[in-house]
N, C-alpha and C. Protein backbone atom coordinates (compact mmCIF):
# COMPACT_ATOMS: atom_id res chain seq x y z
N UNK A 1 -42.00 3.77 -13.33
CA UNK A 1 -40.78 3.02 -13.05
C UNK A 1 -40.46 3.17 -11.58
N UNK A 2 -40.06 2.07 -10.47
CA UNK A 2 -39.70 2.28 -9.62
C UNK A 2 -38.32 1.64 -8.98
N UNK A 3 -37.48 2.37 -8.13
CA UNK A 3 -36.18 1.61 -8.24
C UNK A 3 -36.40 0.45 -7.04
N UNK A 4 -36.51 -0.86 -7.33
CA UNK A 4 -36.89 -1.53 -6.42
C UNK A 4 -35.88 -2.13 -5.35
N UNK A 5 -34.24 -2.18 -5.91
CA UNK A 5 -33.44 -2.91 -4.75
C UNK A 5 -32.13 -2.35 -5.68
N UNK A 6 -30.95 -2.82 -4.64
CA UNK A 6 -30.01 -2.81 -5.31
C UNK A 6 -29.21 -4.10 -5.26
N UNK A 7 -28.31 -4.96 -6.49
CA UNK A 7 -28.32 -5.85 -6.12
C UNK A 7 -26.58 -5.81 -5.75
N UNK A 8 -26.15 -6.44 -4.49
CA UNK A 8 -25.06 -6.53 -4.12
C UNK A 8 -23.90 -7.11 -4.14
N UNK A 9 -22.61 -6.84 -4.38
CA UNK A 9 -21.97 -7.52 -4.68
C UNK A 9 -20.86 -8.34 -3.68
N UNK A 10 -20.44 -9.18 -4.04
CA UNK A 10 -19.61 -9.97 -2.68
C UNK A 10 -18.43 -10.68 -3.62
N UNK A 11 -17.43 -10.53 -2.80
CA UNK A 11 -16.02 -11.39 -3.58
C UNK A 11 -15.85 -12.45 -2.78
N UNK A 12 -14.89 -13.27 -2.99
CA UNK A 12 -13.95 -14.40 -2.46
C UNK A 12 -12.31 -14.35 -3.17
N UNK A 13 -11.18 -14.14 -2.23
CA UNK A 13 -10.00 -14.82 -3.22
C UNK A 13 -10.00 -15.97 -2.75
N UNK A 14 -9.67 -16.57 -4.10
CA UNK A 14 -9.30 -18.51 -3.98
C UNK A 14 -7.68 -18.43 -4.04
N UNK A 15 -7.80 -19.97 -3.97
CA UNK A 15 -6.36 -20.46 -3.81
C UNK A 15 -6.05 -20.48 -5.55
N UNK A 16 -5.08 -20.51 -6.48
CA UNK A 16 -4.99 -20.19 -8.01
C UNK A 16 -4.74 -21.63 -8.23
N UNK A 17 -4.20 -22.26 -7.28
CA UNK A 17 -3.86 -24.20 -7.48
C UNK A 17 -5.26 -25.06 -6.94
N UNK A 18 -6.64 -24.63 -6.98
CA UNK A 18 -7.46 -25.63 -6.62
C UNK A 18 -7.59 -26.79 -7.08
N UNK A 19 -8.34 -27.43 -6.50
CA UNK A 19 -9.13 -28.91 -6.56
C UNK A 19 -8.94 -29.06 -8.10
N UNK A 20 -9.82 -28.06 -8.73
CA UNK A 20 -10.61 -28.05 -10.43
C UNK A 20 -12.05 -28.44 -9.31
N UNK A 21 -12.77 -28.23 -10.83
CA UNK A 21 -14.32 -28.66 -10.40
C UNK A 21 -14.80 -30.07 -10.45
N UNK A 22 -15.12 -30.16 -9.22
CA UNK A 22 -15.45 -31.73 -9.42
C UNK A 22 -16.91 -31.71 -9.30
N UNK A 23 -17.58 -32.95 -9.41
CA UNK A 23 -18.78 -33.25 -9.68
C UNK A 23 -19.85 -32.11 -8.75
N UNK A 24 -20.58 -31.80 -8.60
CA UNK A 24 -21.69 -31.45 -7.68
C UNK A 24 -22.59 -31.79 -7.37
N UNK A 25 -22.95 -31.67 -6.13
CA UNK A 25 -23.80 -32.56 -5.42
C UNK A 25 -25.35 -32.02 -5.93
N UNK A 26 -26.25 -32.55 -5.36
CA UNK A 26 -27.40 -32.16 -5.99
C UNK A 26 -27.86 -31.40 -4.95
N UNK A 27 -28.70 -30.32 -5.72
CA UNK A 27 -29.59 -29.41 -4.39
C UNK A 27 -30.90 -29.32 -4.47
N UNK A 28 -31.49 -28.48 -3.49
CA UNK A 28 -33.15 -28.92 -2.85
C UNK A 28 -33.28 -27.43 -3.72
N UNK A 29 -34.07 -27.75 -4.75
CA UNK A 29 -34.99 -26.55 -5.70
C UNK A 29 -35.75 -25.47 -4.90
N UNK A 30 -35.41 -24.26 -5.69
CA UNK A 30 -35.94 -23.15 -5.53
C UNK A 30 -37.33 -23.01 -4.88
N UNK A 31 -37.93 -22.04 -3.89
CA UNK A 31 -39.17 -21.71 -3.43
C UNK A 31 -39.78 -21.10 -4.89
N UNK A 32 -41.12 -21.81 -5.08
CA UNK A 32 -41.65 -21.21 -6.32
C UNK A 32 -42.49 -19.62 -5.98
N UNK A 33 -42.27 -19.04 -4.59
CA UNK A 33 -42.81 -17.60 -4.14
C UNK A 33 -41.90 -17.04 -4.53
N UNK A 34 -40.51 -17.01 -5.10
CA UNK A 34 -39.83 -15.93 -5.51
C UNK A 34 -40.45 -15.67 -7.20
N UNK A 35 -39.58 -14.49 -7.35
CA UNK A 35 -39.69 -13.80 -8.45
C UNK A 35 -38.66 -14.10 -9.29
N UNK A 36 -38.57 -14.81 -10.34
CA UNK A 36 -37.63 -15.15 -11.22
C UNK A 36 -37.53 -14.58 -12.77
N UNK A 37 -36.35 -14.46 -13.87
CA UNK A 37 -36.60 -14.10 -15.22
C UNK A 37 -37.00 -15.37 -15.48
N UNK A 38 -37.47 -15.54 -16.53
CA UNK A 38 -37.47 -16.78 -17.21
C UNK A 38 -35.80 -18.12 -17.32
N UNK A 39 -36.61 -18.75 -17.29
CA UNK A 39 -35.33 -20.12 -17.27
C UNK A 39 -35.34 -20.73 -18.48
N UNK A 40 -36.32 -20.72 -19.66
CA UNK A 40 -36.74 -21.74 -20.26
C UNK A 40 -35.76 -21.31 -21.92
N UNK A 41 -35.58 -22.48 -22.64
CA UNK A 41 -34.44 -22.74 -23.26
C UNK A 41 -34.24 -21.62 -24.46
N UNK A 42 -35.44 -21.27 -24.84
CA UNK A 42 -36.02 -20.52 -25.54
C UNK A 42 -35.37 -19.01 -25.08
N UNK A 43 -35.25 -18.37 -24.06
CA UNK A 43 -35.39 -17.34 -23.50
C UNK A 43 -33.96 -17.08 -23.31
N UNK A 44 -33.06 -18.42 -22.89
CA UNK A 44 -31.78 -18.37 -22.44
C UNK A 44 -30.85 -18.67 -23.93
N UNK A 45 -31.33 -18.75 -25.11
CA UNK A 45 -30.70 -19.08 -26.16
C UNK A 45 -30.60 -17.85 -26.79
N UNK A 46 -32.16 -16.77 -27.17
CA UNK A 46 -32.35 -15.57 -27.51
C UNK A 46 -31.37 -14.61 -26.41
N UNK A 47 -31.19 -14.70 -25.05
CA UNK A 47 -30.00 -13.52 -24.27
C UNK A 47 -28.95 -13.87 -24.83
N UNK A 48 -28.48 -15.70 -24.62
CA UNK A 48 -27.01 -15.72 -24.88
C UNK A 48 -26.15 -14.74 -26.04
N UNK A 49 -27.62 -15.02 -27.23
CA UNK A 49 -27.27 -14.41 -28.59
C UNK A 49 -26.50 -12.97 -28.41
N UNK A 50 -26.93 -12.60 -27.69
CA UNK A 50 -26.41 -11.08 -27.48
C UNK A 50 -24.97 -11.62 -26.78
N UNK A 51 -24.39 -11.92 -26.41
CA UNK A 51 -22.88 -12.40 -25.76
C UNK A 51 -22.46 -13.65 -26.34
N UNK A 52 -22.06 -13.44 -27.42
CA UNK A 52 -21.80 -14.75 -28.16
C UNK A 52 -20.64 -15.55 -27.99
N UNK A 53 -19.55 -13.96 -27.83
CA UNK A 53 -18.15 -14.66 -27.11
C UNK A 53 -18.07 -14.84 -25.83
N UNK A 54 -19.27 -14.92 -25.21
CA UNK A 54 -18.74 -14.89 -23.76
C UNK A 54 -19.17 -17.03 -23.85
N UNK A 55 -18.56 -17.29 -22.69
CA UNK A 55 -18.77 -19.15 -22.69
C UNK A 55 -19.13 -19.12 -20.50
N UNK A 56 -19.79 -19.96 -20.87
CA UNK A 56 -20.38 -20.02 -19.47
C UNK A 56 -20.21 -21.73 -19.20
N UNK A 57 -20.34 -22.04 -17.49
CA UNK A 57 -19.77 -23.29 -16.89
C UNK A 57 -20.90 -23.32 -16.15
N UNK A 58 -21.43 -24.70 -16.32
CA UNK A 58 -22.46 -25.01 -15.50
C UNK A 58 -22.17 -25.68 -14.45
N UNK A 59 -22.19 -25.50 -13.07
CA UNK A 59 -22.02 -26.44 -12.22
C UNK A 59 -22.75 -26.93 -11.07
N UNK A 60 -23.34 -28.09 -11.03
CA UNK A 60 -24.84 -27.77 -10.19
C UNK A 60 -25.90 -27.12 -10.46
N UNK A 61 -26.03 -26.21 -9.33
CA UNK A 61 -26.98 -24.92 -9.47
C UNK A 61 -26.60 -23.94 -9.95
N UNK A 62 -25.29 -23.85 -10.32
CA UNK A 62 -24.66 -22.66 -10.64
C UNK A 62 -24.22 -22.80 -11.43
N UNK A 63 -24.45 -21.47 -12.40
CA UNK A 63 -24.18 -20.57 -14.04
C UNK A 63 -22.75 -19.76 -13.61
N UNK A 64 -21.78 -20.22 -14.47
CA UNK A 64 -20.40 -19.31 -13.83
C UNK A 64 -20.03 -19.09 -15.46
N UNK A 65 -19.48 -17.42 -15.07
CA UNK A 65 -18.62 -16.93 -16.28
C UNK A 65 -17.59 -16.58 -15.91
N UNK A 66 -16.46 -17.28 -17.08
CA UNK A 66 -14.94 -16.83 -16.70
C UNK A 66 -14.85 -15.70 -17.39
N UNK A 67 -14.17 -14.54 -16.45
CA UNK A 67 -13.93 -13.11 -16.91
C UNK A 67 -12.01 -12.74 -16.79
N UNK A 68 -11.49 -12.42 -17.79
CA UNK A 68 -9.68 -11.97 -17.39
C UNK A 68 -10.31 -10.22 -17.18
N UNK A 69 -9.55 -10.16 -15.87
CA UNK A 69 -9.32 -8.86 -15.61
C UNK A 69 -8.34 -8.43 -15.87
N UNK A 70 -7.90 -7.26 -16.31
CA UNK A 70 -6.38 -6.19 -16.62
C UNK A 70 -5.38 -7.33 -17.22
N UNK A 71 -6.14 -8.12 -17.92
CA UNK A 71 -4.98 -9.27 -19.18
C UNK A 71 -4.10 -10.10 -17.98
N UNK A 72 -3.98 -10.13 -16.74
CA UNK A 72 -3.84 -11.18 -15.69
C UNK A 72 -5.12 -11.89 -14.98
N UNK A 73 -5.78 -10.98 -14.03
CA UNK A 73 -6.50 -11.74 -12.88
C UNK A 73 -7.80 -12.20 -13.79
N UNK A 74 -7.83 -13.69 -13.22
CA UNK A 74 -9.28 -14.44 -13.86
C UNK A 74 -10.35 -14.26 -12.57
N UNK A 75 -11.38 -13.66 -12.79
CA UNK A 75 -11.97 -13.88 -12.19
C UNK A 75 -13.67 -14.82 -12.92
N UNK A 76 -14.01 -15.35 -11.81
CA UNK A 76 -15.40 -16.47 -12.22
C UNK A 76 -16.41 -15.83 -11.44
N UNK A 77 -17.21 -15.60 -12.06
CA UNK A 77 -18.62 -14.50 -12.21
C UNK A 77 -19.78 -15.46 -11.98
N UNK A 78 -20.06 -15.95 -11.01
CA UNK A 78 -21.65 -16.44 -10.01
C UNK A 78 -22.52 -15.79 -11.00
N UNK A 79 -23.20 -16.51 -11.92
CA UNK A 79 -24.52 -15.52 -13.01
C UNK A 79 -25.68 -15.88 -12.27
N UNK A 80 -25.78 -17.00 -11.73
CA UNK A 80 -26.94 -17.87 -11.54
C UNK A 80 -26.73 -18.78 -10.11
N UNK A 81 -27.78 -18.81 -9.52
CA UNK A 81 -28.05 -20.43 -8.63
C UNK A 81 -29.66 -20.59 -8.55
N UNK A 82 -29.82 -21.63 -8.72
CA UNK A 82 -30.82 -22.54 -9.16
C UNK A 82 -31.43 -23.89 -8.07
N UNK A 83 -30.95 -23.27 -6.80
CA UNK A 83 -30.81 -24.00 -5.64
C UNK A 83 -31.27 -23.11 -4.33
N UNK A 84 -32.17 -23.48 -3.27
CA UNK A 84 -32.11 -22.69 -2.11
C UNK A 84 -31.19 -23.45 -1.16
N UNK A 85 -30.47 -24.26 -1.16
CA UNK A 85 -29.32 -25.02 -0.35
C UNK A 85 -27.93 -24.65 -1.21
N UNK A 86 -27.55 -23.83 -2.00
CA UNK A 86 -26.08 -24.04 -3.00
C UNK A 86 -25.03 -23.75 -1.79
N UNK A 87 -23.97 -24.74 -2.30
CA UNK A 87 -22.91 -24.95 -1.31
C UNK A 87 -22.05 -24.16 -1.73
N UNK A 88 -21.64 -22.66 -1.53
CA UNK A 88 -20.93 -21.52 -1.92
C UNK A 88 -19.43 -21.92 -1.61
N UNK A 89 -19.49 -22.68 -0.54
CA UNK A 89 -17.88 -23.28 0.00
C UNK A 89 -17.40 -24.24 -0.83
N UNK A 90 -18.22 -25.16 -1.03
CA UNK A 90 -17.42 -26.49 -1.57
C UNK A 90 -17.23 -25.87 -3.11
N UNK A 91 -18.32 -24.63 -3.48
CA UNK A 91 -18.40 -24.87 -4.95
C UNK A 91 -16.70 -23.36 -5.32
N UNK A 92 -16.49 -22.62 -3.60
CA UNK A 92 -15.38 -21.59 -3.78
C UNK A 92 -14.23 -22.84 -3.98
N UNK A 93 -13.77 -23.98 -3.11
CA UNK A 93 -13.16 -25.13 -2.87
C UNK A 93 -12.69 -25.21 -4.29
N UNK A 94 -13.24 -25.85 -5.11
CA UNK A 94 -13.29 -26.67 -5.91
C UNK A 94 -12.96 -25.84 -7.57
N UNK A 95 -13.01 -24.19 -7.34
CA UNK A 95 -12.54 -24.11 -8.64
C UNK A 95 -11.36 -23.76 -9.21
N UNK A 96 -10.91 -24.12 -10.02
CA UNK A 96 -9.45 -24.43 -10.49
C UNK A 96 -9.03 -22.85 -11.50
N UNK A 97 -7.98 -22.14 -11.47
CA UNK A 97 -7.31 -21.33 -12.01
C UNK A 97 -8.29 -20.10 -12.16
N UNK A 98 -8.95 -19.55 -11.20
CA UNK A 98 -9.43 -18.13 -11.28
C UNK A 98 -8.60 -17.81 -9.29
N UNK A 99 -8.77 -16.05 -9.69
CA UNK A 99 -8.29 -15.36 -8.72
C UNK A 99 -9.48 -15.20 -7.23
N UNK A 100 -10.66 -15.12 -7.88
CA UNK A 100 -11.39 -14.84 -7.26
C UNK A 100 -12.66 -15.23 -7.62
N UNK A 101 -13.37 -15.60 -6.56
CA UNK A 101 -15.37 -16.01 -7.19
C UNK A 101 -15.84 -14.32 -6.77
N UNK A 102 -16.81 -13.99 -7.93
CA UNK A 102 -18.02 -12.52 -7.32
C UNK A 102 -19.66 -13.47 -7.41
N UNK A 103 -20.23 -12.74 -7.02
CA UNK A 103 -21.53 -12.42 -6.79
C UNK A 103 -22.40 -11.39 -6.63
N UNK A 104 -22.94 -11.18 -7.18
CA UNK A 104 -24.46 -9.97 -7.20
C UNK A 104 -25.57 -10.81 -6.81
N UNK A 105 -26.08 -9.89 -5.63
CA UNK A 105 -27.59 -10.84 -5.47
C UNK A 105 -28.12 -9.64 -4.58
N UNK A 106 -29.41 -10.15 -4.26
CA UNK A 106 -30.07 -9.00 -3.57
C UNK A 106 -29.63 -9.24 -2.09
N UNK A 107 -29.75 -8.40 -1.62
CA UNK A 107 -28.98 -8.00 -0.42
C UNK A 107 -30.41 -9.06 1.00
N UNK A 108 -31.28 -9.12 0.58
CA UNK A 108 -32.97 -9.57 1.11
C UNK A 108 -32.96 -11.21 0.52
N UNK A 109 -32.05 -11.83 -0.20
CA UNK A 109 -31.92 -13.13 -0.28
C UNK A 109 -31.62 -13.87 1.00
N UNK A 110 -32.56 -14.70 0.87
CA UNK A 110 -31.96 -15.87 2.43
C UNK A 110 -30.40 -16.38 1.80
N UNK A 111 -29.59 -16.78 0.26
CA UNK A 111 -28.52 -17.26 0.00
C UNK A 111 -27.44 -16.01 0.88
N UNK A 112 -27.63 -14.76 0.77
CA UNK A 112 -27.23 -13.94 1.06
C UNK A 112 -25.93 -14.75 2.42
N UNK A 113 -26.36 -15.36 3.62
CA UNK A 113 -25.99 -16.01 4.81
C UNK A 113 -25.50 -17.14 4.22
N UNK A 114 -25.52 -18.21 3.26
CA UNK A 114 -24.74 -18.96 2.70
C UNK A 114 -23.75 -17.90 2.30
N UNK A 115 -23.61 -17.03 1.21
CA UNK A 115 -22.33 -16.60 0.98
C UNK A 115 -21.59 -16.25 1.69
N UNK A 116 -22.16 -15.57 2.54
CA UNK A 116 -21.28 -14.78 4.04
C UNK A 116 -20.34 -15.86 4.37
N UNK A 117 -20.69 -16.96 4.96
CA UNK A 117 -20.55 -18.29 6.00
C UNK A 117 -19.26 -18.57 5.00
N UNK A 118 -19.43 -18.56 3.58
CA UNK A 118 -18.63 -19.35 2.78
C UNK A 118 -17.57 -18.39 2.89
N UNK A 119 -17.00 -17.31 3.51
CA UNK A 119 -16.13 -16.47 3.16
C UNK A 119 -16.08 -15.52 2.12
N UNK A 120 -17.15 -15.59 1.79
CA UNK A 120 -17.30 -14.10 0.82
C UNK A 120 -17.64 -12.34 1.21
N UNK A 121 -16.75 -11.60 0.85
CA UNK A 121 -17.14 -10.23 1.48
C UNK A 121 -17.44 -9.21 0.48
N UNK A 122 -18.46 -8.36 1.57
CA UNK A 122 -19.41 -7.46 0.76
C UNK A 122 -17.99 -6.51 0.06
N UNK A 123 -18.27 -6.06 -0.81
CA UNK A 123 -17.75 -5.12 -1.79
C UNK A 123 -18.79 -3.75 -2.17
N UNK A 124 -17.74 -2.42 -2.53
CA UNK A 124 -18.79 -1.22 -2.06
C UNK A 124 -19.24 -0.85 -3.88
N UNK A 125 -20.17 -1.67 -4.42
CA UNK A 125 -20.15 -2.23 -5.80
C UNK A 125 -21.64 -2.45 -6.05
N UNK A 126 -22.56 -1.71 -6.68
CA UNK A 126 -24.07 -2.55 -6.47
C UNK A 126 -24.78 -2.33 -7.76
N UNK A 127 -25.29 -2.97 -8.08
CA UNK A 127 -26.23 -2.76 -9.84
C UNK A 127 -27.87 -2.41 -9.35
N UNK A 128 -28.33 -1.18 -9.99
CA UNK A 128 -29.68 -1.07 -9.31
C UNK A 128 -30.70 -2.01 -10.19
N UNK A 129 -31.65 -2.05 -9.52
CA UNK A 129 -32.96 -2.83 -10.20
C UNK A 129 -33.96 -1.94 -10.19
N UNK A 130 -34.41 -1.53 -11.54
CA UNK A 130 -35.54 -0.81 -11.52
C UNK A 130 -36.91 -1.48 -12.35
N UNK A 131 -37.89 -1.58 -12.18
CA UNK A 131 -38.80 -2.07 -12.48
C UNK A 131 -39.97 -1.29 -12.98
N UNK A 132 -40.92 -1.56 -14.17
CA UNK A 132 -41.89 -1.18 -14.28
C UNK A 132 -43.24 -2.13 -14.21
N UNK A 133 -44.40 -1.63 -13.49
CA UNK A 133 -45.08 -2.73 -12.74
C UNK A 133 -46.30 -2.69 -14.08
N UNK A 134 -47.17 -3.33 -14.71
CA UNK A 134 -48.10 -2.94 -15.47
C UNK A 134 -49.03 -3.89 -14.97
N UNK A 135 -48.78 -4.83 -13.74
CA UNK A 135 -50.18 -5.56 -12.68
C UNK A 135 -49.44 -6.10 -11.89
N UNK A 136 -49.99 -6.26 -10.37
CA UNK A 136 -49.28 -6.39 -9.20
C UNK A 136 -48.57 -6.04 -8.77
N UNK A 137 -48.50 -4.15 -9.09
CA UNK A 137 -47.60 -3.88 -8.53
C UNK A 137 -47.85 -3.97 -7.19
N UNK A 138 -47.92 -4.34 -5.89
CA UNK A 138 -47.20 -4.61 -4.71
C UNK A 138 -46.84 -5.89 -4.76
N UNK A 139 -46.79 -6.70 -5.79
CA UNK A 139 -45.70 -7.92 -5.60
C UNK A 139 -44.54 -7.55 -6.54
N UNK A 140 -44.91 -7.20 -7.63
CA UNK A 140 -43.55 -6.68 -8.30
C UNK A 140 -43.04 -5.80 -7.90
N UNK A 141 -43.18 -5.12 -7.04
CA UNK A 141 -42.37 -3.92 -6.47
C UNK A 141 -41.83 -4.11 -4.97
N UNK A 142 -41.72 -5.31 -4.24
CA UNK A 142 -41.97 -6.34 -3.56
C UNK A 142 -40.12 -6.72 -3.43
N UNK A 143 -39.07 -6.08 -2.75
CA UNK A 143 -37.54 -6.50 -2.87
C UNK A 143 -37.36 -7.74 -2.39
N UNK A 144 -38.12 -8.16 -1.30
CA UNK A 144 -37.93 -9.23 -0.64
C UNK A 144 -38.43 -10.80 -1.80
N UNK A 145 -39.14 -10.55 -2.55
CA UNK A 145 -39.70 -11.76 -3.56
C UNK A 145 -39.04 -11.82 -4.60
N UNK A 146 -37.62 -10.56 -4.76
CA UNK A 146 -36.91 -11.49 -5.91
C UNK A 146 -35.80 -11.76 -6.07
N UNK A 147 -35.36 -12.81 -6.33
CA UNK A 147 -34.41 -13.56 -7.09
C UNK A 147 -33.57 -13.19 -7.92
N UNK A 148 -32.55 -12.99 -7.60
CA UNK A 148 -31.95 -11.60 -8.71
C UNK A 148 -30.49 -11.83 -8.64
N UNK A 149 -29.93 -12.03 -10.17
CA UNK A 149 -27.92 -12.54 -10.16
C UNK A 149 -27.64 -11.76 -11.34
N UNK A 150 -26.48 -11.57 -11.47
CA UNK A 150 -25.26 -11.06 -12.50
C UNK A 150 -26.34 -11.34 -13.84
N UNK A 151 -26.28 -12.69 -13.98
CA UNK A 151 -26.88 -13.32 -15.00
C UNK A 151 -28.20 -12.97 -15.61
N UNK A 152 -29.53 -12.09 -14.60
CA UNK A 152 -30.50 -11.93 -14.94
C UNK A 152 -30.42 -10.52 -15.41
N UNK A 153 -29.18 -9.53 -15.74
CA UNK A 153 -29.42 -8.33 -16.95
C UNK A 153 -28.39 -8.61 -17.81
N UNK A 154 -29.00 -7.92 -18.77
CA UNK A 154 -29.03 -8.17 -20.46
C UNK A 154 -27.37 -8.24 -20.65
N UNK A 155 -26.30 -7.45 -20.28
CA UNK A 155 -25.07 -7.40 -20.21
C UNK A 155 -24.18 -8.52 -19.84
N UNK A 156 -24.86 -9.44 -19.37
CA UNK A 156 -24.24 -10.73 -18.59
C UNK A 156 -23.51 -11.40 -20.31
């Protein structure tokens, strides 16, 4: 087993009177050199099962879960992006009745500089990634090649 990254977390407070979500624009697809979990319908039907009450918002590229903190603050939980262009601003802009957007991602993501730009700040908050390699390990053990959100452990 090796601990390969840690993945980082970043906030935003929003305005509590936004836009709401409006349509999203389309984005330019993922580099297929990263390291991804599976996407396929099969895979994402068997996790959901395990979080049955939780309900998730698709928007664009992005997988969002609404979370109530301390029975007031809503916060909307970034699980996923599915985009190497996602517009972190228009998509902070645009959402209606949460306190705050988070994010976990690897700290070695190029999105990493989209979130920044969009007004999101690091938080002293990190989920480790540990990995066991059983072939390739120097690509699976490899921080810079993966792709990594809220959404890709089992707890999401």
């Amino acid at each position: 087993w090796k601990h390969v990254l840690d993945l980082q977390w970043y906030v935003k407070l929003l305005n509590p009177f936004g836009e709401g979500i409006a349509e999203a624009p389309s984005a330019r697809s993922e580099s297929p050199s990263r390291l991804r979990l599976a996407n396929d319908s099969d895979f994402i039907a068997w996790r959901r099962g395990y979080s049955r009450h939780n309900r998730y918002v698709m928007h664009g590229p992005f997988e969002l879960k609404p979370v109530r903190r301390r029975a007031v603050l809503c916060e909307m939980i970034i699980g996923d992006v599915r985009a190497e262009d996602a517009d972190f601003a228009a998509l902070a802009k645009n959402v209606r009745g949460a306190a705050y957007l988070s994010i976990a991602l690897n700290p070695l993501d190029p999105l990493v500089s989209a979130v920044k730009n969009a007004g999101f700040r690091k938080i002293n908050r990190t989920i480790h990634f540990v990995v066991k390699a059983f072939a390739s390990e120097e690509l699976v053990t490899d921080p810079e090649r993966w792709r990594l959100f809220r959404s890709d452990i089992d707890t999401w």
